[in-house]
Protein backbone atom coordinates (compact mmCIF):
# COMPACT_ATOMS: atom_id res chain seq x y z
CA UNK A 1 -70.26 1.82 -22.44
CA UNK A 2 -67.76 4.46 -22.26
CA UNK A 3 -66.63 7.16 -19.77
CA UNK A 4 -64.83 10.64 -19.48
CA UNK A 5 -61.81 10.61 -16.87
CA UNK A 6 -59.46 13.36 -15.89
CA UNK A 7 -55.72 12.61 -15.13
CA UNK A 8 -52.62 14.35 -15.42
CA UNK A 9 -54.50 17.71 -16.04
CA UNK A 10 -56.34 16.06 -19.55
CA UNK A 11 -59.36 14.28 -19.83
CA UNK A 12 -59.65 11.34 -21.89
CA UNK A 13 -63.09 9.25 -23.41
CA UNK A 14 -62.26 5.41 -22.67
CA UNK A 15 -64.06 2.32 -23.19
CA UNK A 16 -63.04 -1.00 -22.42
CA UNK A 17 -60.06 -2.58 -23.96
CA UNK A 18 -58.21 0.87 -24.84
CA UNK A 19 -54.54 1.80 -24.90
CA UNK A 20 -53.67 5.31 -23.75
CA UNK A 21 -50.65 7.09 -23.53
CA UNK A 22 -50.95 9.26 -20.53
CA UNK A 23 -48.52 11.54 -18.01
CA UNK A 24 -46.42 9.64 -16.22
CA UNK A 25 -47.75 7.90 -13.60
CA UNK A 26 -46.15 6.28 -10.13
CA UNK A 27 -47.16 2.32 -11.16
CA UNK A 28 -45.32 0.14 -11.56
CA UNK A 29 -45.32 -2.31 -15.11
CA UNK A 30 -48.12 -4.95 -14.86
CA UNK A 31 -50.14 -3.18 -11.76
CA UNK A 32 -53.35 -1.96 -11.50
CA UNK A 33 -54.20 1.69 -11.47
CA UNK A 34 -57.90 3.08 -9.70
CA UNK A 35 -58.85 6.14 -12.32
CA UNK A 36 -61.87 7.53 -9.45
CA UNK A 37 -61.73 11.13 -11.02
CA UNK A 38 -64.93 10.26 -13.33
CA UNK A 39 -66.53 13.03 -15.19
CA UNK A 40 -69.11 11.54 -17.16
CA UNK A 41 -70.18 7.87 -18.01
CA UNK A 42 -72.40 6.84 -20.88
CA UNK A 43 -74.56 3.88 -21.91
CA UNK A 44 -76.34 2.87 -24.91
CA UNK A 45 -79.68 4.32 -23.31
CA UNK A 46 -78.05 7.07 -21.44
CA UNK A 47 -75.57 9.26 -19.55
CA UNK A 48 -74.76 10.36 -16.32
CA UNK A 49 -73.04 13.22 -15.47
CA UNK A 50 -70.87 14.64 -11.97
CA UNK A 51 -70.81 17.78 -11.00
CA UNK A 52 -67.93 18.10 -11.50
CA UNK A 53 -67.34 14.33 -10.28
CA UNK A 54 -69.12 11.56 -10.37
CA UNK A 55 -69.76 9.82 -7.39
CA UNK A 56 -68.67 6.29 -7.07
CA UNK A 57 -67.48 5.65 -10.21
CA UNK A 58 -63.81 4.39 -11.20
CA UNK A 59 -62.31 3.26 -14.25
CA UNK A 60 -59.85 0.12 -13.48
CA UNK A 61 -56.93 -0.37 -15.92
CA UNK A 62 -53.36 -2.07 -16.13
CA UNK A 63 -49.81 -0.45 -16.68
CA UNK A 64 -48.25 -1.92 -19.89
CA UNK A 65 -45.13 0.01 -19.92
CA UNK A 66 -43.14 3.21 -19.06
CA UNK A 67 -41.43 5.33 -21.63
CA UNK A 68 -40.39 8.47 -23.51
CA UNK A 69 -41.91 9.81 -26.62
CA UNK A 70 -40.18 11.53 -29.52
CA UNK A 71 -37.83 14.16 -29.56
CA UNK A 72 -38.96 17.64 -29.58
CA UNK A 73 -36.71 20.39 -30.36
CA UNK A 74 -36.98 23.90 -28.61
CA UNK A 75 -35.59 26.67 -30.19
CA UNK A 76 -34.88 30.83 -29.03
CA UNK A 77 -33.90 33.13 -31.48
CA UNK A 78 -33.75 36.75 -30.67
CA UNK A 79 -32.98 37.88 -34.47
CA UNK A 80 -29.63 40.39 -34.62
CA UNK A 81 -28.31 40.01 -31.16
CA UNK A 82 -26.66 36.68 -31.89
CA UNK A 83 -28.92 35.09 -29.64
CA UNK A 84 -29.54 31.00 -29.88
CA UNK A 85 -31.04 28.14 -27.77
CA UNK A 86 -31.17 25.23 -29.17
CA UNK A 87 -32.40 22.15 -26.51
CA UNK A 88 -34.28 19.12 -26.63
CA UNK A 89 -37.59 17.39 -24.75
CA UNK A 90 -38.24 14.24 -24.24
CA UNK A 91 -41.48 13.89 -22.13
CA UNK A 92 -42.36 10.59 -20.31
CA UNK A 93 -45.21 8.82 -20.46
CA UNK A 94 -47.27 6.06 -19.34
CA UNK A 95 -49.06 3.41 -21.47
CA UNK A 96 -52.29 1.86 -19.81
CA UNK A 97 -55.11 -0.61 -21.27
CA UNK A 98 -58.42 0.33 -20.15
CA UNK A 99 -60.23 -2.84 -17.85
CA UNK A 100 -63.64 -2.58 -16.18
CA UNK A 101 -65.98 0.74 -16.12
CA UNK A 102 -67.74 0.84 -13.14
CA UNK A 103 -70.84 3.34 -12.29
């Protein structure tokens, strides 16, 4: 069994048992976090689909840690007017294990 869920602005496919990296999110480490904005959830036999949510369906899963991922660099140039940005991006992030689907 898997499902479709939307947070942060993304959507993600889970199943049971997964690790995501997702946008940060206000849990604390070791809590449980309600995913209720359920797009689509499949079977073996078959799927069922919201429109655009599905109704009574969550995804349950557990907060393993906060954190920041890699460095990015962001560069302006304006080429011959001696013009230069140079900053860096660190964005933060949440990483959750996926528990129980439920439909």
């Amino acid at each position: 069994m898997h499902a479709i869920i939307e947070t942060g602005g993304k959507q993600y496919r889970v199943q049971e048992g997964d690790v995501l990296f997702l946008e940060k999110l206000p849990a604390e480490e070791g809590a449980g976090v309600v995913f209720d904005r359920v797009l689509a959830v499949f079977t073996d036999d078959d799927g069922k689909f919201g429109t655009p949510l599905l109704a009574g369906a969550k995804v349950n899963g557990t907060v393993l840690k906060h954190g920041k991922d890699k460095k990015i660099i962001v560069f302006k140039m304006k080429p011959k007017k001696a013009y230069r940005r140079r900053q860096g991006h660190r964005q933060p992030y949440t990483k959750v294990e996926i528990g129980k689907i439920e439909a």
